[in-house]
Protein backbone atom coordinates (compact mmCIF):
# COMPACT_ATOMS: atom_id res chain seq x y z
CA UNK A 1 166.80 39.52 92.68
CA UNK A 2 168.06 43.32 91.50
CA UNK A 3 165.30 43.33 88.93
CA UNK A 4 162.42 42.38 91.55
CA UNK A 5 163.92 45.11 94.04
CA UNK A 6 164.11 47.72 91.21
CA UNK A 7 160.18 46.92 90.68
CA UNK A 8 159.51 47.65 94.23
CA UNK A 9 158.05 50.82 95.71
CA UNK A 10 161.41 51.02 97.46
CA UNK A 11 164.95 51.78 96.08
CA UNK A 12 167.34 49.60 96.48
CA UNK A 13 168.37 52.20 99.53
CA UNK A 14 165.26 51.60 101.16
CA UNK A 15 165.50 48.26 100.62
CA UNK A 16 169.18 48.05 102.20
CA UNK A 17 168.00 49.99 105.26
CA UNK A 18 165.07 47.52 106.37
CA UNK A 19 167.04 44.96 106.08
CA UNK A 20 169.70 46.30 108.14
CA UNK A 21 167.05 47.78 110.65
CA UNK A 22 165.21 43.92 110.36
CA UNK A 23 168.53 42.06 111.49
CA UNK A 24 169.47 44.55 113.95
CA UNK A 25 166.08 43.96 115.69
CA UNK A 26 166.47 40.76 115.40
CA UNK A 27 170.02 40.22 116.78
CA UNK A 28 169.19 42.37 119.83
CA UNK A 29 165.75 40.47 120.68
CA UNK A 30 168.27 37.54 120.55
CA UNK A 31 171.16 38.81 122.80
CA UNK A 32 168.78 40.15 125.50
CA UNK A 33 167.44 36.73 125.47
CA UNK A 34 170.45 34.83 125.49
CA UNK A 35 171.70 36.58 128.50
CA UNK A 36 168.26 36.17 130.43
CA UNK A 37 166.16 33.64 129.80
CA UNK A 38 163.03 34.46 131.40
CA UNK A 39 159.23 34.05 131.16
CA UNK A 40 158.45 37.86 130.34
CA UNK A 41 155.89 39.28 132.73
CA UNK A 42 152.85 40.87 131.44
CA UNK A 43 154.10 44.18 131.50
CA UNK A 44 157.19 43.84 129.91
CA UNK A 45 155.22 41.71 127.03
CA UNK A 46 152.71 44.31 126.83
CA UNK A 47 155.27 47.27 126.43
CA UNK A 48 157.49 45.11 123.58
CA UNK A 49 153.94 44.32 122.01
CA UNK A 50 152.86 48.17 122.21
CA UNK A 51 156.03 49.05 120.56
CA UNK A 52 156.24 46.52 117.41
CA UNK A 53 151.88 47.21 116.69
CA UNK A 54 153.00 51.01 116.85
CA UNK A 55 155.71 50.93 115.18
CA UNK A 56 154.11 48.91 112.25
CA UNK A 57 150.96 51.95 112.47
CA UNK A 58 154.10 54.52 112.00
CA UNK A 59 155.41 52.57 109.03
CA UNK A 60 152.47 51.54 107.27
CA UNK A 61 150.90 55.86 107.72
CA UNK A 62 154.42 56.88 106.27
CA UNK A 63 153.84 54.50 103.43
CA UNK A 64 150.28 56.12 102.77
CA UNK A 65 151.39 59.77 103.11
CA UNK A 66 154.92 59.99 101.30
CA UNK A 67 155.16 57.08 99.09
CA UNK A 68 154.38 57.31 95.20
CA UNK A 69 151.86 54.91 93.52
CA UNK A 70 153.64 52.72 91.50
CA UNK A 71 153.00 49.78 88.68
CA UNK A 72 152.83 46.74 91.68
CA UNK A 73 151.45 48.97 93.82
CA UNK A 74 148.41 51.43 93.28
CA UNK A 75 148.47 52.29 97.26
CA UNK A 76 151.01 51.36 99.33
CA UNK A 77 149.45 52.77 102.35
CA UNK A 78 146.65 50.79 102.66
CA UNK A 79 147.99 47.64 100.36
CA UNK A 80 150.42 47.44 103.83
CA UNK A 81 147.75 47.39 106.39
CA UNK A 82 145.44 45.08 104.37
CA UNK A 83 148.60 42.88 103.95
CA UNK A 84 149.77 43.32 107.78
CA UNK A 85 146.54 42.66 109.12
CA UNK A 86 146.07 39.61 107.63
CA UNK A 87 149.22 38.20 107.97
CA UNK A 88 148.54 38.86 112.06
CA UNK A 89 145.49 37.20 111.77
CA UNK A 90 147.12 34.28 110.13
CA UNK A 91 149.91 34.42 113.20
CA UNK A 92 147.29 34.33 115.86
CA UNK A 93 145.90 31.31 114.53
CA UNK A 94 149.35 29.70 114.07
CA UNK A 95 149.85 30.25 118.10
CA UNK A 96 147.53 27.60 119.06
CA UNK A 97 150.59 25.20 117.32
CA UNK A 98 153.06 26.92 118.76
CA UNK A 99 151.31 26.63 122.89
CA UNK A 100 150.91 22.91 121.67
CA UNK A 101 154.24 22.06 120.69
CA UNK A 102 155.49 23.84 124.27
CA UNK A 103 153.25 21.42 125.97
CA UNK A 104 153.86 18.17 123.74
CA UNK A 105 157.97 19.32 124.27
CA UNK A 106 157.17 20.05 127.83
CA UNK A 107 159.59 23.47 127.61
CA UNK A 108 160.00 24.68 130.52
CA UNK A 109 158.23 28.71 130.89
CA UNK A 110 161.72 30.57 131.16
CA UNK A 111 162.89 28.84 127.65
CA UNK A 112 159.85 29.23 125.53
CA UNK A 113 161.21 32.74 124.70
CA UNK A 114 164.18 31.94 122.72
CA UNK A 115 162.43 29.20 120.95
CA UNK A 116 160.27 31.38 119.71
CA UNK A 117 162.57 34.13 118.81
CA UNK A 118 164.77 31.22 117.01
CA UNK A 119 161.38 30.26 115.04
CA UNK A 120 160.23 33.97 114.21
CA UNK A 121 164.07 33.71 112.45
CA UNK A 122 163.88 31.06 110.75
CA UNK A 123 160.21 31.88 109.37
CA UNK A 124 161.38 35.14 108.33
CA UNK A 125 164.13 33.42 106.32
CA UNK A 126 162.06 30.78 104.88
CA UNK A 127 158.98 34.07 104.12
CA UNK A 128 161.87 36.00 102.26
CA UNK A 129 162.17 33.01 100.10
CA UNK A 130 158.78 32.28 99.73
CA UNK A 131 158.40 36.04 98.67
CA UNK A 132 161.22 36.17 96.28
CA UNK A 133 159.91 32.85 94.52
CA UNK A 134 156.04 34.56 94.28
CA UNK A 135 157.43 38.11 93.31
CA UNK A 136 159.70 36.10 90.43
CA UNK A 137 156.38 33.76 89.79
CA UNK A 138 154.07 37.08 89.34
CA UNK A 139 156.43 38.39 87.18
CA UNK A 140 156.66 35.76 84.86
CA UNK A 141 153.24 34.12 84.59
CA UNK A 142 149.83 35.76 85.14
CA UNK A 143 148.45 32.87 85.80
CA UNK A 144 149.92 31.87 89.07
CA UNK A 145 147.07 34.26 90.23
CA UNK A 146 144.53 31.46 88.98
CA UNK A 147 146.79 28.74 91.06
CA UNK A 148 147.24 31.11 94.50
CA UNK A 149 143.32 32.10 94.57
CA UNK A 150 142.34 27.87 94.32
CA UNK A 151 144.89 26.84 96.79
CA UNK A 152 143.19 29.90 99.73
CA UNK A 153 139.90 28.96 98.57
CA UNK A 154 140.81 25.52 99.34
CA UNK A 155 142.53 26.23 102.58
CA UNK A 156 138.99 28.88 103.12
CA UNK A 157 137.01 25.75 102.83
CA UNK A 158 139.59 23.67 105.33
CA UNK A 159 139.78 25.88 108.13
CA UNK A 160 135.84 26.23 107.97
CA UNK A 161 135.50 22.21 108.12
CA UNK A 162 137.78 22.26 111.11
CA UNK A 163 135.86 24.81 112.60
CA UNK A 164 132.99 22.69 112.40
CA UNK A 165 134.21 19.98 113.93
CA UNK A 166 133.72 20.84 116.91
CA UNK A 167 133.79 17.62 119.24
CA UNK A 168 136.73 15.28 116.87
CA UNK A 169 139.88 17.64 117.30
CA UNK A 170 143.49 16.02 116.10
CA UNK A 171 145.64 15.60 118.19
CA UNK A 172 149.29 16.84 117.67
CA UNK A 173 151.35 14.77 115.28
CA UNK A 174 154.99 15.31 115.00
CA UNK A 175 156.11 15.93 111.03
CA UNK A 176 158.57 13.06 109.44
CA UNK A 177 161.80 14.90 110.06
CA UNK A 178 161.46 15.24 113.77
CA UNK A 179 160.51 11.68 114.20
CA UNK A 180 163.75 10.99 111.91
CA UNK A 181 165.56 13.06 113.85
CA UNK A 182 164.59 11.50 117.36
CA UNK A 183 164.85 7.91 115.63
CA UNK A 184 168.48 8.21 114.26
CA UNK A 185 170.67 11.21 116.60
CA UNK A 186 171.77 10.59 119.88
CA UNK A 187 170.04 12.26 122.05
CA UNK A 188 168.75 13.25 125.90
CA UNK A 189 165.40 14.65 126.93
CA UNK A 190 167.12 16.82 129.41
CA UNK A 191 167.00 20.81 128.81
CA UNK A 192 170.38 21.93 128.81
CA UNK A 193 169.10 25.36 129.16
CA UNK A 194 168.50 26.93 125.19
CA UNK A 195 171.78 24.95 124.04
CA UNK A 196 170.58 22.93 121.21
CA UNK A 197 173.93 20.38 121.75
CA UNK A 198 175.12 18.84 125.05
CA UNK A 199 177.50 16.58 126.38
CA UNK A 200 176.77 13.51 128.58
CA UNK A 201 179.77 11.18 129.36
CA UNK A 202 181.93 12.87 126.94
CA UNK A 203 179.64 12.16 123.94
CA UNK A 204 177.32 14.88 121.85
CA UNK A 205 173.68 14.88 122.08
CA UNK A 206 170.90 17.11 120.75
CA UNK A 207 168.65 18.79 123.30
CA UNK A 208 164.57 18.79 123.31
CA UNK A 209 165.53 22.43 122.44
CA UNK A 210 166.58 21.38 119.40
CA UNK A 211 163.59 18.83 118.39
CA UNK A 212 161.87 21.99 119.24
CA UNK A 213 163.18 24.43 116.60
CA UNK A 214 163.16 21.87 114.09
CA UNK A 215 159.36 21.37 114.77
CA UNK A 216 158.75 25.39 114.94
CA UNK A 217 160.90 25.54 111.44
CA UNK A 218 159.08 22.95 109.24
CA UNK A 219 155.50 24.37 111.32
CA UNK A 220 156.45 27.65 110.03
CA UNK A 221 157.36 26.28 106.42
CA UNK A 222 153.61 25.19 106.01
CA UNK A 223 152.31 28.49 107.46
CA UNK A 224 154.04 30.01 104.52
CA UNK A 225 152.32 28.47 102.23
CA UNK A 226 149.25 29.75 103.26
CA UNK A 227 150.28 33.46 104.70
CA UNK A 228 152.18 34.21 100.87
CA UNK A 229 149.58 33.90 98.61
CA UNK A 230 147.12 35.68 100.96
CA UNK A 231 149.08 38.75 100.97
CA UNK A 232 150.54 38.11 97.18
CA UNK A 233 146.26 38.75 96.50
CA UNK A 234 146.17 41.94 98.50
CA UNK A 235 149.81 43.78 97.13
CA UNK A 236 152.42 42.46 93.97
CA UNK A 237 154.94 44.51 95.95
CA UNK A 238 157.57 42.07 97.25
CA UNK A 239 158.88 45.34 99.44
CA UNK A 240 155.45 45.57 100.64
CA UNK A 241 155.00 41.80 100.89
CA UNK A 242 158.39 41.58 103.27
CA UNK A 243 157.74 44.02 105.52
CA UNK A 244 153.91 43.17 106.35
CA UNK A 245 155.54 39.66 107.83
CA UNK A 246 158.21 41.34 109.38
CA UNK A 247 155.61 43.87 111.26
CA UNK A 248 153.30 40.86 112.09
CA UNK A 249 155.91 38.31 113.22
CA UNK A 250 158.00 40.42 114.97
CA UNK A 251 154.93 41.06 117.63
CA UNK A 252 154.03 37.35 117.87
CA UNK A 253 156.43 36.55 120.80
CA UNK A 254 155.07 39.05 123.11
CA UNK A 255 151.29 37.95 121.93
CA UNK A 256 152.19 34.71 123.17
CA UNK A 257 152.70 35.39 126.06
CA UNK A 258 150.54 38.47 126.61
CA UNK A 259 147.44 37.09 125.24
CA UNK A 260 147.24 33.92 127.00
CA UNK A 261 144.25 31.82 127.94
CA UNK A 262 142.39 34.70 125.88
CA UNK A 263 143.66 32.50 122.29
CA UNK A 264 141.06 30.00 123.40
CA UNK A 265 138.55 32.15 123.62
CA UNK A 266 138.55 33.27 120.10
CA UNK A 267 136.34 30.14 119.55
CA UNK A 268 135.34 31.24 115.59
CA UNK A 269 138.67 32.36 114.66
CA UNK A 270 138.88 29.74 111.94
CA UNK A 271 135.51 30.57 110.39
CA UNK A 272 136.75 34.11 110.79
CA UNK A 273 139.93 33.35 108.81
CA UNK A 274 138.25 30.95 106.47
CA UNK A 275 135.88 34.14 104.96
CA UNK A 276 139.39 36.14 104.84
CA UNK A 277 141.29 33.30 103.21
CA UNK A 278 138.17 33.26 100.93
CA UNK A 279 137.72 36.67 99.97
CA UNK A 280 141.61 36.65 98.87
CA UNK A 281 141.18 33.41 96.90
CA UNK A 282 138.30 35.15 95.06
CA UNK A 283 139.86 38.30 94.68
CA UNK A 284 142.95 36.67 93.42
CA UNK A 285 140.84 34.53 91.13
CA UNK A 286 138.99 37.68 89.53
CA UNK A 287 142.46 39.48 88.93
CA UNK A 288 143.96 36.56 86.97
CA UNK A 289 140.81 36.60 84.95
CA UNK A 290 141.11 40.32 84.21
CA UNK A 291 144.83 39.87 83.43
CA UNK A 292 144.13 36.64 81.70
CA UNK A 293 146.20 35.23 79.08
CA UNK A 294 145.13 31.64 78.86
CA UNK A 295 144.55 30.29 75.52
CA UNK A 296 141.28 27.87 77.03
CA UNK A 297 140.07 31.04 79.01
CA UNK A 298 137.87 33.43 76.99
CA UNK A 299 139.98 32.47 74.22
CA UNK A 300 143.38 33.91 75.95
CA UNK A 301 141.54 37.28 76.12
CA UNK A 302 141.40 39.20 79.61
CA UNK A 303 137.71 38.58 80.39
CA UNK A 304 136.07 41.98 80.56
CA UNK A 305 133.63 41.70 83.05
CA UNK A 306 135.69 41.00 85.83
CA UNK A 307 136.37 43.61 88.23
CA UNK A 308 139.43 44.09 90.47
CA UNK A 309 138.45 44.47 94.07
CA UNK A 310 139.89 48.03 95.16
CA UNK A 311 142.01 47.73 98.32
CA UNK A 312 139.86 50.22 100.19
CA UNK A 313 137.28 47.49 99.79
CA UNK A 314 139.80 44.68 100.61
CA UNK A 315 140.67 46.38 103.95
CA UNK A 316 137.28 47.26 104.74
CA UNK A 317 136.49 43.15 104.43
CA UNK A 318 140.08 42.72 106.40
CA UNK A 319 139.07 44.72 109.53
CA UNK A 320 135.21 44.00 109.33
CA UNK A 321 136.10 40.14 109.63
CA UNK A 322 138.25 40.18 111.95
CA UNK A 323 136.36 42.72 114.82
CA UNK A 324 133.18 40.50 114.23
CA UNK A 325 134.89 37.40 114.31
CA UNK A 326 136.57 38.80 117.68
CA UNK A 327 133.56 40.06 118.98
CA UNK A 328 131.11 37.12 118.47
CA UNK A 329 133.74 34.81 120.00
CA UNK A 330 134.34 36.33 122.94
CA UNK A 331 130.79 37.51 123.60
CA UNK A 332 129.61 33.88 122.86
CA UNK A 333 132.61 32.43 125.03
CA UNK A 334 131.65 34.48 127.76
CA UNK A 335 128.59 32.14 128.91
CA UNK A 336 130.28 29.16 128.26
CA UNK A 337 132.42 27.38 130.58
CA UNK A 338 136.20 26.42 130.47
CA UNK A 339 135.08 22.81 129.80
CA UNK A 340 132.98 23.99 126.84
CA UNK A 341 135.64 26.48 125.45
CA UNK A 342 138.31 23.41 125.32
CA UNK A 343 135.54 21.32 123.47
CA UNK A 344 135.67 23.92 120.63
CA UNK A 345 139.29 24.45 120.98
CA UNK A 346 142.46 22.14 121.56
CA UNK A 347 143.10 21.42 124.53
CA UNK A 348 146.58 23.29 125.37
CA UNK A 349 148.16 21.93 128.62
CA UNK A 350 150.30 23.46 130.58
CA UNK A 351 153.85 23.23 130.15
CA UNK A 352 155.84 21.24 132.75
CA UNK A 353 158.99 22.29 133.88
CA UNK A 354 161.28 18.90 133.98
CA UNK A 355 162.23 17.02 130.88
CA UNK A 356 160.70 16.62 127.78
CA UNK A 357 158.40 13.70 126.51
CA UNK A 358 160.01 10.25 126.57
């Protein structure tokens, strides 16, 4: 771990700092919540929204006026904006599962908040992994580049199938260790407000609330598999890498809440993502073979021809996708009715405020 942070653009200082400043926020967001649960009103999710997006603008123009080029990271400036952008993106996208398992968990409004503030923690744990194993990864083997760029051009090709598919949308599935865990613990499908554990009769259960941070965990697991790689193809900088999620998670809550019925009308979002995720994959794909060292590519010799995609380029792609995708859908969207919208979307329900599913 000491040799990845003494590759970083940041010291081991720096490095102490965010993280300090990272759990801080974090333990605060938490408190607050704890001692009010509450469905945040659109102000107040607005403001905390306005703050995190700004704050992120501060960090990432500090990064591109004061900090030094270095060998993982040419510009750290924009390398952090291409990164943070997409990693939003990516979150947006990842909201439609988390309004879905609200509804299928039926949790009631003034709960949802610390659900999702216990799931932005536990993603950021299971990220810092994620980014510690790809920094070590890079590191080691080139050619990891070669196996991140095929699994986002398969994952570009996925979303833009689903996208497609416009009138046979899954329905929600619960993963195996949910359905093990409502199979074999005793539980109740009472809320016992956020407490994950209650008592009935003198005997421990588990909550919903807990079936739902268990579902928002292992959901966030597979959203790191694609979120890493994408940003591991616009930086190598694991500091750069860390704090991109941090910026872009730490605004989700408040876009959850803020944004709305608006998430359905971003009807091409996946096409919009699937180009991104594409783009990366490609980019990725032509900077393992210019750092190629494969014996059955080229003869293990880094193939010449080519090119690495600047970042100025990548970000230009980055914010060009994602205001046309934006754009288009809600343009388009705007003619179409609410009946037509949830053909192209899922359908989201509203959460009810009783117990959860039997």
């Amino acid at each position: 771990m000491s040799s990845l942070i003494g590759d970083s653009v940041a010291s081991p200082l720096v490095w102490g700092v965010t993280l300090v400043l990272t759990i801080g926020l974090l333990l605060v967001d938490l408190l607050v919540i704890a001692r009010r649960p509450h469905e945040p009103t659109m102000g107040e999710a607005a403001r905390h929204l306005v703050f995190f997006v700004g704050l992120a603008v501060v960090f990432g123009a500090a990064l591109w006026m004061f900090a030094e080029p270095h060998a993982l990271s040419a510009d750290p400036g924009p390398e952090f904006f291409a990164g943070w952008l997409t990693e939003y993106s990516l979150s947006i996208d990842n909201l439609f599962i988390f309004i879905i398992i609200m509804a299928n968990f039926s949790v009631p409004r003034q709960y949802q908040q610390t659900a999702l503030m216990i799931g932005i923690v536990l993603a950021l744990l299971m990220r810092g992994i994620f980014i510690v194993i790809g920094a070590a990864a890079i590191n080691q083997y080139s050619w990891i580049f070669y196996v991140f760029g095929a699994f986002l051009l398969w994952t570009a090709v996925k979303l833009a199938r689903e996208g497609s598919n416009d009138d046979d949308q899954e329905e929600y599935e619960e993963n195996r260790l949910v359905r093990f865990a409502e199979r074999h613990l005793p539980a109740t499908t009472d809320y016992d407000r956020t407490r994950l554990f209650t008592r009935e009769n003198g005997k421990r259960l588990i909550t919903p609330m807990f079936l739902v941070v268990i579902t928002l965990g292992t959901t966030d697991l597979l959203f790191a598999l694609d979120s890493i790689p994408a940003i591991y193809g616009l930086t190598s900088d694991p500091y750069l890498v860390f704090t991109a999620n941090v910026f872009a998670l730490m605004g989700l809550r408040q876009l959850y809440f803020l944004i709305g019925g608006l998430l359905q009308r971003l009807i091409y979002l996946s096409y919009g993502l699937a180009i991104l995720l594409g783009f990366i994959g490609v980019k990725l794909v032509l900077h393992a073979m210019h750092e190629n060292e494969l014996p059955f590519v080229n003869g293990g010799e880094h193939v010449g021809w080519a090119p690495d995609i600047p970042i100025w380029l990548s970000l230009l792609v980055i914010v060009g996708t994602l205001a046309v995708t934006a754009a288009v859908s809600l343009l388009v969207s705007r003619n179409m009715t609410q009946e037509e919208i949830e053909k192209r979307t899922i359908s989201l329900g509203e959460p009810g405020e009783g117990s959860a599913k039997g």
